[in-house]
PDB file of N, CA and C in Angstrom:
ATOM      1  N   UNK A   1      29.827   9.435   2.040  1.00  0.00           N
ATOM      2  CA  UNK A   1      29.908  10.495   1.075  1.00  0.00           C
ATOM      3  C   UNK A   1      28.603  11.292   1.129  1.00  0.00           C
ATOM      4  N   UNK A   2      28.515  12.707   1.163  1.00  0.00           N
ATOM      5  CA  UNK A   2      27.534  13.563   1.185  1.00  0.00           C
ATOM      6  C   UNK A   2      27.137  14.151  -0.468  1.00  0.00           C
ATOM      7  N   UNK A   3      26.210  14.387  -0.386  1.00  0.00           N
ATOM      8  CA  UNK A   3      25.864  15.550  -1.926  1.00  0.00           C
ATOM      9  C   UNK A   3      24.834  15.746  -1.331  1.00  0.00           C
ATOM     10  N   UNK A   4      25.000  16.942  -2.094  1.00  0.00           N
ATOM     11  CA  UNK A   4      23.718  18.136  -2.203  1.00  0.00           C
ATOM     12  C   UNK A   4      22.347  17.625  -2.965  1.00  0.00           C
ATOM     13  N   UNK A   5      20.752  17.275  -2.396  1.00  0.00           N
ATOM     14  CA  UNK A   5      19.776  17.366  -2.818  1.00  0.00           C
ATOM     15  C   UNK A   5      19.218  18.494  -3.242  1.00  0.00           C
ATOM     16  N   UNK A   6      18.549  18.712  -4.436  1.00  0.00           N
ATOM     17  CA  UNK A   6      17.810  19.710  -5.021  1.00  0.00           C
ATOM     18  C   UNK A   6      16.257  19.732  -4.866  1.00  0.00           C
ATOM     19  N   UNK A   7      15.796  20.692  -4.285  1.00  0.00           N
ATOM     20  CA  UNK A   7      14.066  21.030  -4.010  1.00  0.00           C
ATOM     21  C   UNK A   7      13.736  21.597  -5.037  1.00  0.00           C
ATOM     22  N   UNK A   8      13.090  20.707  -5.914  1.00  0.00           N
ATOM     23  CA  UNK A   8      12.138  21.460  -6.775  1.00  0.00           C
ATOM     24  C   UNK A   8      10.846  20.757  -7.457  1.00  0.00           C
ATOM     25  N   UNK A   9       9.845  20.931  -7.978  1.00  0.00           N
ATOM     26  CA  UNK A   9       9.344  20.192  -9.140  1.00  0.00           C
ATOM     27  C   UNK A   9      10.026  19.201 -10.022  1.00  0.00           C
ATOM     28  N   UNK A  10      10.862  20.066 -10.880  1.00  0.00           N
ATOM     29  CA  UNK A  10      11.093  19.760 -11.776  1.00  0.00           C
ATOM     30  C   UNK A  10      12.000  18.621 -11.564  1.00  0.00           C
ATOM     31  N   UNK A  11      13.092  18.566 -10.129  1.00  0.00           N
ATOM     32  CA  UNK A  11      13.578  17.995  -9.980  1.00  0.00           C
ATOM     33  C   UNK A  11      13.557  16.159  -9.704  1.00  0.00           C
ATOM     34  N   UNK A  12      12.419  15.754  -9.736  1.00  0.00           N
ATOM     35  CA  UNK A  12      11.741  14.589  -9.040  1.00  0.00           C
ATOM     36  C   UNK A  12      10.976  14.510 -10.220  1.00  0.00           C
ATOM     37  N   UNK A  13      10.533  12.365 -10.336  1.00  0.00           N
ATOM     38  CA  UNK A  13      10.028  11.772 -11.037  1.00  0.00           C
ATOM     39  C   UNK A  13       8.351  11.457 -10.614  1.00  0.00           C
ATOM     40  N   UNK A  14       8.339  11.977 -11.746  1.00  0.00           N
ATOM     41  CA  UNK A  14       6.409  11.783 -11.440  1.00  0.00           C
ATOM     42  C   UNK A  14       6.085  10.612 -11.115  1.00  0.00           C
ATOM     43  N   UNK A  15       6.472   9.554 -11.162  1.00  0.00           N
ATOM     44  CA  UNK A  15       5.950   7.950 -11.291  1.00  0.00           C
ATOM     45  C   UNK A  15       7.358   7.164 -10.768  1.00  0.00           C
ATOM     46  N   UNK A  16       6.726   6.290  -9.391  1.00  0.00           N
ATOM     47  CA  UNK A  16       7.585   5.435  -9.249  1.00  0.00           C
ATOM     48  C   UNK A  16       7.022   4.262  -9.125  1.00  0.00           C
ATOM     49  N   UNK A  17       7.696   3.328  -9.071  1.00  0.00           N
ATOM     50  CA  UNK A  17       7.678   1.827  -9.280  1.00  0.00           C
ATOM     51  C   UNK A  17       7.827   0.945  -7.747  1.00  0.00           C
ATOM     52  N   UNK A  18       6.605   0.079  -7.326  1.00  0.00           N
ATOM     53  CA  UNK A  18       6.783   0.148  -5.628  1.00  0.00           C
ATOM     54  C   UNK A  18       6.020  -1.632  -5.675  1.00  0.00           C
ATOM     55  N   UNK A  19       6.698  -1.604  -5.193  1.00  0.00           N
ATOM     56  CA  UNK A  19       6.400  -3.426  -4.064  1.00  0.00           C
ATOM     57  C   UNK A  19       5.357  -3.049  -3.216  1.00  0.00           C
ATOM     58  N   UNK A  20       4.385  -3.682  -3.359  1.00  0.00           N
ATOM     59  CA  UNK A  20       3.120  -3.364  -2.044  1.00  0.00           C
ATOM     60  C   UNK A  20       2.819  -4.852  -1.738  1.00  0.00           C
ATOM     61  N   UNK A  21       2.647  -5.083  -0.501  1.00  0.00           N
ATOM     62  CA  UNK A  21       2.314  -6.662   0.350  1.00  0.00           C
ATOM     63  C   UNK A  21       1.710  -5.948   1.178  1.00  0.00           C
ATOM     64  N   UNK A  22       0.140  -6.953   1.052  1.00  0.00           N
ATOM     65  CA  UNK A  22      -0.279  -6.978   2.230  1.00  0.00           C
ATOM     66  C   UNK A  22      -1.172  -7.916   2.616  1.00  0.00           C
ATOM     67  N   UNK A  23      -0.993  -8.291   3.803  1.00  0.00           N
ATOM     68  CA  UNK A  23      -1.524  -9.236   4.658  1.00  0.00           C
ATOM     69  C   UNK A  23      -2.619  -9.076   5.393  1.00  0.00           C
ATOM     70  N   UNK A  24      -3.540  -9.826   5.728  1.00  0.00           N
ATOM     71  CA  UNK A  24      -4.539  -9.862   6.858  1.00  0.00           C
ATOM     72  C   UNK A  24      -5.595 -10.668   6.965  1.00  0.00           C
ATOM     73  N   UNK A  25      -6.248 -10.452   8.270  1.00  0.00           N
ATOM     74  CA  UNK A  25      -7.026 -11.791   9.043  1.00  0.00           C
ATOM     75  C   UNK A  25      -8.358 -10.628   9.036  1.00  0.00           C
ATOM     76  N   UNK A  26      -9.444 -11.867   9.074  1.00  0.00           N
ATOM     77  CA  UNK A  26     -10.865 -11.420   9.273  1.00  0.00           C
ATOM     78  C   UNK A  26     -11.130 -12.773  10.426  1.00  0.00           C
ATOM     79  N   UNK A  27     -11.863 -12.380  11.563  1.00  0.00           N
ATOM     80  CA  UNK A  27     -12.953 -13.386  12.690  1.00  0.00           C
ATOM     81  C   UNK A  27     -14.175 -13.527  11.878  1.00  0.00           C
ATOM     82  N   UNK A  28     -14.722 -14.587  12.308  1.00  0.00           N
ATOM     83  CA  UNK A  28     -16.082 -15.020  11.946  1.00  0.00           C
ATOM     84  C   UNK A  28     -16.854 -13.764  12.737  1.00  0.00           C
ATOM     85  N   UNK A  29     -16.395 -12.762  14.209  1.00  0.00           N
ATOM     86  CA  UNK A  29     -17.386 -11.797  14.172  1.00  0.00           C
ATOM     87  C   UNK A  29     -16.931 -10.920  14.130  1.00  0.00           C
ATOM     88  N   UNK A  30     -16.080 -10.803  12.910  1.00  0.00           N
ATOM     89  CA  UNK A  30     -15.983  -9.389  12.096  1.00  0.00           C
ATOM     90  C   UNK A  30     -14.686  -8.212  12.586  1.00  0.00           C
ATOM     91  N   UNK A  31     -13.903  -8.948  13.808  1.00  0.00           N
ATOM     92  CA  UNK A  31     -12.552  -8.476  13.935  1.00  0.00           C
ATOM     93  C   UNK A  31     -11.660  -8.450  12.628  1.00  0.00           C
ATOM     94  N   UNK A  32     -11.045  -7.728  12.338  1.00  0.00           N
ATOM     95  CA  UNK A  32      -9.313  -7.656  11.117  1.00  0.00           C
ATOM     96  C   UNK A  32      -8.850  -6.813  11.565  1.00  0.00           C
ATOM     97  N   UNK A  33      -7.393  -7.789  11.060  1.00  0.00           N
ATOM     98  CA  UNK A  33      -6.528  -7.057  11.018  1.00  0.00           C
ATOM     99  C   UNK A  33      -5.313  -6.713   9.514  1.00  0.00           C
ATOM    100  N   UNK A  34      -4.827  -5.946   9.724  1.00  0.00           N
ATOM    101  CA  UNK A  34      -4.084  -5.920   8.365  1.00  0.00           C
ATOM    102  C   UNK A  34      -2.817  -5.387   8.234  1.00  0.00           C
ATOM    103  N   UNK A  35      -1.467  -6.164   7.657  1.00  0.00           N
ATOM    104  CA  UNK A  35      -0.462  -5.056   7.694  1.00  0.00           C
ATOM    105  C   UNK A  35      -0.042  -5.018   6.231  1.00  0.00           C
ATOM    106  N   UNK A  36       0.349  -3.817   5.995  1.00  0.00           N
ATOM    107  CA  UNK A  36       1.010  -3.553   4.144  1.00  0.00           C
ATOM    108  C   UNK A  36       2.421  -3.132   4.900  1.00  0.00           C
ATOM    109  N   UNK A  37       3.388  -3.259   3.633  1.00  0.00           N
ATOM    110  CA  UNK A  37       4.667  -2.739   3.186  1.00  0.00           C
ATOM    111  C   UNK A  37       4.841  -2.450   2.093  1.00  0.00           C
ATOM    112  N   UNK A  38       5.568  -0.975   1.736  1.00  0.00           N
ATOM    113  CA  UNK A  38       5.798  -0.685   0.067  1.00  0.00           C
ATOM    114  C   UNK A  38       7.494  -0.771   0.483  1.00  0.00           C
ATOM    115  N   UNK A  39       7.446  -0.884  -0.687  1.00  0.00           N
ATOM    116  CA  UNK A  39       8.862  -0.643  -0.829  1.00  0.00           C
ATOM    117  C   UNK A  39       9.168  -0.473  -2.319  1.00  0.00           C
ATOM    118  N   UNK A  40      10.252   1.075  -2.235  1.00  0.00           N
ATOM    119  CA  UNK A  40      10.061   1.483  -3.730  1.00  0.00           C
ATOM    120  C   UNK A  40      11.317   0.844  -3.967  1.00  0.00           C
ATOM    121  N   UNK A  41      11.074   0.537  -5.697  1.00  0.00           N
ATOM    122  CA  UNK A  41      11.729  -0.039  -6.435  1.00  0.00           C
ATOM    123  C   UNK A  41      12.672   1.200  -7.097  1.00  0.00           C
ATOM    124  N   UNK A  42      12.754   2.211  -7.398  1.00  0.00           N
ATOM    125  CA  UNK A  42      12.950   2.946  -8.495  1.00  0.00           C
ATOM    126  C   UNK A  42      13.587   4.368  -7.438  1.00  0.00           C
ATOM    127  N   UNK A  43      14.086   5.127  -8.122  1.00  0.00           N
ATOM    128  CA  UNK A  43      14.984   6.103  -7.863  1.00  0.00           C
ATOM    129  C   UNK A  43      14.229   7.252  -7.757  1.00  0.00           C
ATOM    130  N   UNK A  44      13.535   8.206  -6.870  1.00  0.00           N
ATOM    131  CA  UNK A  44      12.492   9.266  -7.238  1.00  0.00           C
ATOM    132  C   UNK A  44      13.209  10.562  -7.406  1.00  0.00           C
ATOM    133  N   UNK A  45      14.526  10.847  -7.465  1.00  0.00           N
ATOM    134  CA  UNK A  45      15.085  11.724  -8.015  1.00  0.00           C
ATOM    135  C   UNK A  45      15.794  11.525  -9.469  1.00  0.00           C
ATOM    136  N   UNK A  46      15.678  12.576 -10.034  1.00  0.00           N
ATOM    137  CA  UNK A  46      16.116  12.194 -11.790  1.00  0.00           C
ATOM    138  C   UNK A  46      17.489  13.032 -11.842  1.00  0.00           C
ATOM    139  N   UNK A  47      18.410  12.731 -10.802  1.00  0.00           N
ATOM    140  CA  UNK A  47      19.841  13.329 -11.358  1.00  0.00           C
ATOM    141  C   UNK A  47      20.410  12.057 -11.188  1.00  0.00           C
ATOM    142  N   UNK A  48      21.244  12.028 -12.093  1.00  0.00           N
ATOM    143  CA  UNK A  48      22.664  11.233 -12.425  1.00  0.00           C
ATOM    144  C   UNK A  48      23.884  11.073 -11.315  1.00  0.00           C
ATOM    145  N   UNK A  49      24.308  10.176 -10.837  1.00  0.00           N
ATOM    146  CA  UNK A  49      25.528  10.746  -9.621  1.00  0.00           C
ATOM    147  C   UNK A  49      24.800  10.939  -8.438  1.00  0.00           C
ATOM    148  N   UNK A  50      23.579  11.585  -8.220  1.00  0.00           N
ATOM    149  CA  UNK A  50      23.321  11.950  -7.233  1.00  0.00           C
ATOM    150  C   UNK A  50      23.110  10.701  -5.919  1.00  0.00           C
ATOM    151  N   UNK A  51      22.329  11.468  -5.202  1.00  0.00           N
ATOM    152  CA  UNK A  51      21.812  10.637  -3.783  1.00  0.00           C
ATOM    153  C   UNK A  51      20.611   9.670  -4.518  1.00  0.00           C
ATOM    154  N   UNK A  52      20.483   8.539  -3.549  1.00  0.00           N
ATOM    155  CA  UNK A  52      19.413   8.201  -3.962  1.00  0.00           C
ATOM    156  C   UNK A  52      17.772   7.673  -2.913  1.00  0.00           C
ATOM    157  N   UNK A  53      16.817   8.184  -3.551  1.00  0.00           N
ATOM    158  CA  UNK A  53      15.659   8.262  -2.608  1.00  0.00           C
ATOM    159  C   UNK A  53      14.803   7.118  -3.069  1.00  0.00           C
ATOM    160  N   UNK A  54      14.517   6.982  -2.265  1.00  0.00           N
ATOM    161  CA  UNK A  54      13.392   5.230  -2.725  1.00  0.00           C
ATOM    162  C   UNK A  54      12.337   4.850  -1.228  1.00  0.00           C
ATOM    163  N   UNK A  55      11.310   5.532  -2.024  1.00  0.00           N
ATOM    164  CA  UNK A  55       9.489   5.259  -1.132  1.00  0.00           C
ATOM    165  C   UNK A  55       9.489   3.913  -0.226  1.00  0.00           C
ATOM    166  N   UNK A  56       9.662   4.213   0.689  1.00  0.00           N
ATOM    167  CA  UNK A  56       9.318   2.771   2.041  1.00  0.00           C
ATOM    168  C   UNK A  56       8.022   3.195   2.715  1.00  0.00           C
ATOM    169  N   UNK A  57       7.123   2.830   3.084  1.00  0.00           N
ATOM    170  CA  UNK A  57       6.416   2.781   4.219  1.00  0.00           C
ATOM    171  C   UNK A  57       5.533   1.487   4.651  1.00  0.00           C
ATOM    172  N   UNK A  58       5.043   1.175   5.922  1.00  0.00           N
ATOM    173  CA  UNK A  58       4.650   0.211   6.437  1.00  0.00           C
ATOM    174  C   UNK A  58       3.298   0.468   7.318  1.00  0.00           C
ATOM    175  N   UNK A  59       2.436  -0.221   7.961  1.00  0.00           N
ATOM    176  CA  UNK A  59       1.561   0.115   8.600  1.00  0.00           C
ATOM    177  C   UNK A  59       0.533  -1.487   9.139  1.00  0.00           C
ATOM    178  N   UNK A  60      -0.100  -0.851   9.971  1.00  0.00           N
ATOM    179  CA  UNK A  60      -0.720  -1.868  10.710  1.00  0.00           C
ATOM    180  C   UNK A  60      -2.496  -1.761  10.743  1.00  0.00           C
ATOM    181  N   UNK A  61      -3.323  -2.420  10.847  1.00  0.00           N
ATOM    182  CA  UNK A  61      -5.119  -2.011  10.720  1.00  0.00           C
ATOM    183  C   UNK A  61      -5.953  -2.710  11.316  1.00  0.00           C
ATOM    184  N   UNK A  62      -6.665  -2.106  12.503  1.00  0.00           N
ATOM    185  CA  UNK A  62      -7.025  -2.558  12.680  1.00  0.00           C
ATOM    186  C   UNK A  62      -8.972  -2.340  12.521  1.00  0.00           C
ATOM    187  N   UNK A  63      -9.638  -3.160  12.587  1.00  0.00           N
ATOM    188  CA  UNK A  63     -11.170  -3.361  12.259  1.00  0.00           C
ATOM    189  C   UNK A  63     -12.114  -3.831  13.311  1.00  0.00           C
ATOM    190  N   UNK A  64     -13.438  -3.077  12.591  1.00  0.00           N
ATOM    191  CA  UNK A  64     -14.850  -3.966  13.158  1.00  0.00           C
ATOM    192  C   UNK A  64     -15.743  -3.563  12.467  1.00  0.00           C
ATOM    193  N   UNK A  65     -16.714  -4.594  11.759  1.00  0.00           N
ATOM    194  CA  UNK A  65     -17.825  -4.581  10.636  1.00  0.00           C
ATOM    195  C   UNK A  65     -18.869  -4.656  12.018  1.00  0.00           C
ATOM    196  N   UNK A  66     -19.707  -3.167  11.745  1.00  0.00           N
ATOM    197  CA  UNK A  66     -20.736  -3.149  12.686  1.00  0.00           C
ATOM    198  C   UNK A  66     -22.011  -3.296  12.132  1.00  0.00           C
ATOM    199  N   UNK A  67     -23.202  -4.016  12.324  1.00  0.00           N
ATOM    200  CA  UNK A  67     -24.411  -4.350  12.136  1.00  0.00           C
ATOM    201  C   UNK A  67     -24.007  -5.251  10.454  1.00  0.00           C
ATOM    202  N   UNK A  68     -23.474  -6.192  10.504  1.00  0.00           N
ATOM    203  CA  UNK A  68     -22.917  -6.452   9.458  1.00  0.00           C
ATOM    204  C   UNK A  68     -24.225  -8.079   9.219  1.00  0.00           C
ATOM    205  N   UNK A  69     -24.922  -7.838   7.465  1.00  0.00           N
ATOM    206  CA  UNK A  69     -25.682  -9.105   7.705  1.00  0.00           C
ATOM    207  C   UNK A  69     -25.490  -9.833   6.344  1.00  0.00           C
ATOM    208  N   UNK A  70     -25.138 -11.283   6.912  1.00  0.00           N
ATOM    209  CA  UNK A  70     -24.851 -12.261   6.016  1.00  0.00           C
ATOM    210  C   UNK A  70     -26.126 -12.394   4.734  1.00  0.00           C
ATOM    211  N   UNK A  71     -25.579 -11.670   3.742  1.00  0.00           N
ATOM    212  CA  UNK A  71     -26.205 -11.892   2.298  1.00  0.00           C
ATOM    213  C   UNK A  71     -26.708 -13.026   1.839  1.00  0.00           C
ATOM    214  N   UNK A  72     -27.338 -14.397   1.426  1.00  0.00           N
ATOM    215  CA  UNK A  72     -27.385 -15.341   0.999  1.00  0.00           C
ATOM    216  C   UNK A  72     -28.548 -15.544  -0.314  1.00  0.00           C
ATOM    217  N   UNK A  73     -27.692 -16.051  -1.346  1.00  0.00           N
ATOM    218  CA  UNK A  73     -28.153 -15.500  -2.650  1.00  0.00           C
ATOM    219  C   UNK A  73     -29.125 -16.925  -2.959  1.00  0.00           C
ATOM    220  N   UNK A  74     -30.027 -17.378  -3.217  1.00  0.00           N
ATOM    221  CA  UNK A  74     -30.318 -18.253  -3.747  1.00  0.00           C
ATOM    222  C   UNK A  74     -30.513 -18.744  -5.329  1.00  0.00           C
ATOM    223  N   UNK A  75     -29.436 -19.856  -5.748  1.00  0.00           N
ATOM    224  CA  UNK A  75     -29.719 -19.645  -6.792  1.00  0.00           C
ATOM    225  C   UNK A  75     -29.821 -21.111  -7.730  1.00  0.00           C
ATOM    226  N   UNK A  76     -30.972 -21.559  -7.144  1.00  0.00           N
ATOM    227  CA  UNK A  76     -31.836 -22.457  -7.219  1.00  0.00           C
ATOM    228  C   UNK A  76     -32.400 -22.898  -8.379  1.00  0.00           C
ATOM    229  N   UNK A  77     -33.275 -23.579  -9.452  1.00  0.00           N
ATOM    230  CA  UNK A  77     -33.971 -23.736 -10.315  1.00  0.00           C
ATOM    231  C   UNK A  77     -35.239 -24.018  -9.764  1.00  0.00           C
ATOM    232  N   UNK A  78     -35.843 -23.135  -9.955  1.00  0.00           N
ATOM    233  CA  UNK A  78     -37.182 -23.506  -9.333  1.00  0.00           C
ATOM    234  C   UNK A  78     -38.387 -23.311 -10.598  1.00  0.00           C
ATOM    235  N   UNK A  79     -38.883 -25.041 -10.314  1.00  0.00           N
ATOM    236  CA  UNK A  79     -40.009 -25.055 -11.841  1.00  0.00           C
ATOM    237  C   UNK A  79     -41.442 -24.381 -10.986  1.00  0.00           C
TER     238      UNK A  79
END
């Protein structure tokens, strides 16, 4: 079944409601990687009857922490 979508502002919901996961790995020298998925929960058009649209996207990341130096806090009692 087909219907007609409407382009407008007014037509579409300011705020949707979305599933976000995401995953990922760090190396001890500073390789990651990372993947997310959304996936919308909620209807981003506000007609009744109509079609329905719902926010997906996915992606992949990759990394490198350059000149990166291990912080070490001491926190000792020292009389």
């Amino acid at each position: 079944m087909d219907r007609k979508i409407k382009f407008g502002f007014a037509d579409y919901g300011r705020y949707l409601f979305n599933f976000l996961t995401i995953l990922g790995y760090e190396t001890s020298s500073g390789f990651t990687i990372h993947g997310q998925y959304s996936l919308g929960l909620a209807n981003m058009i506000n007609t009744d009857g109509g079609p329905t649209v719902k926010h997906t996207a996915f992606g992949i990341s990759f990394g490198k922490y350059f000149n990166r130096k291990k912080i070490i806090i001491d926190t000792r009692n020292v009389e």
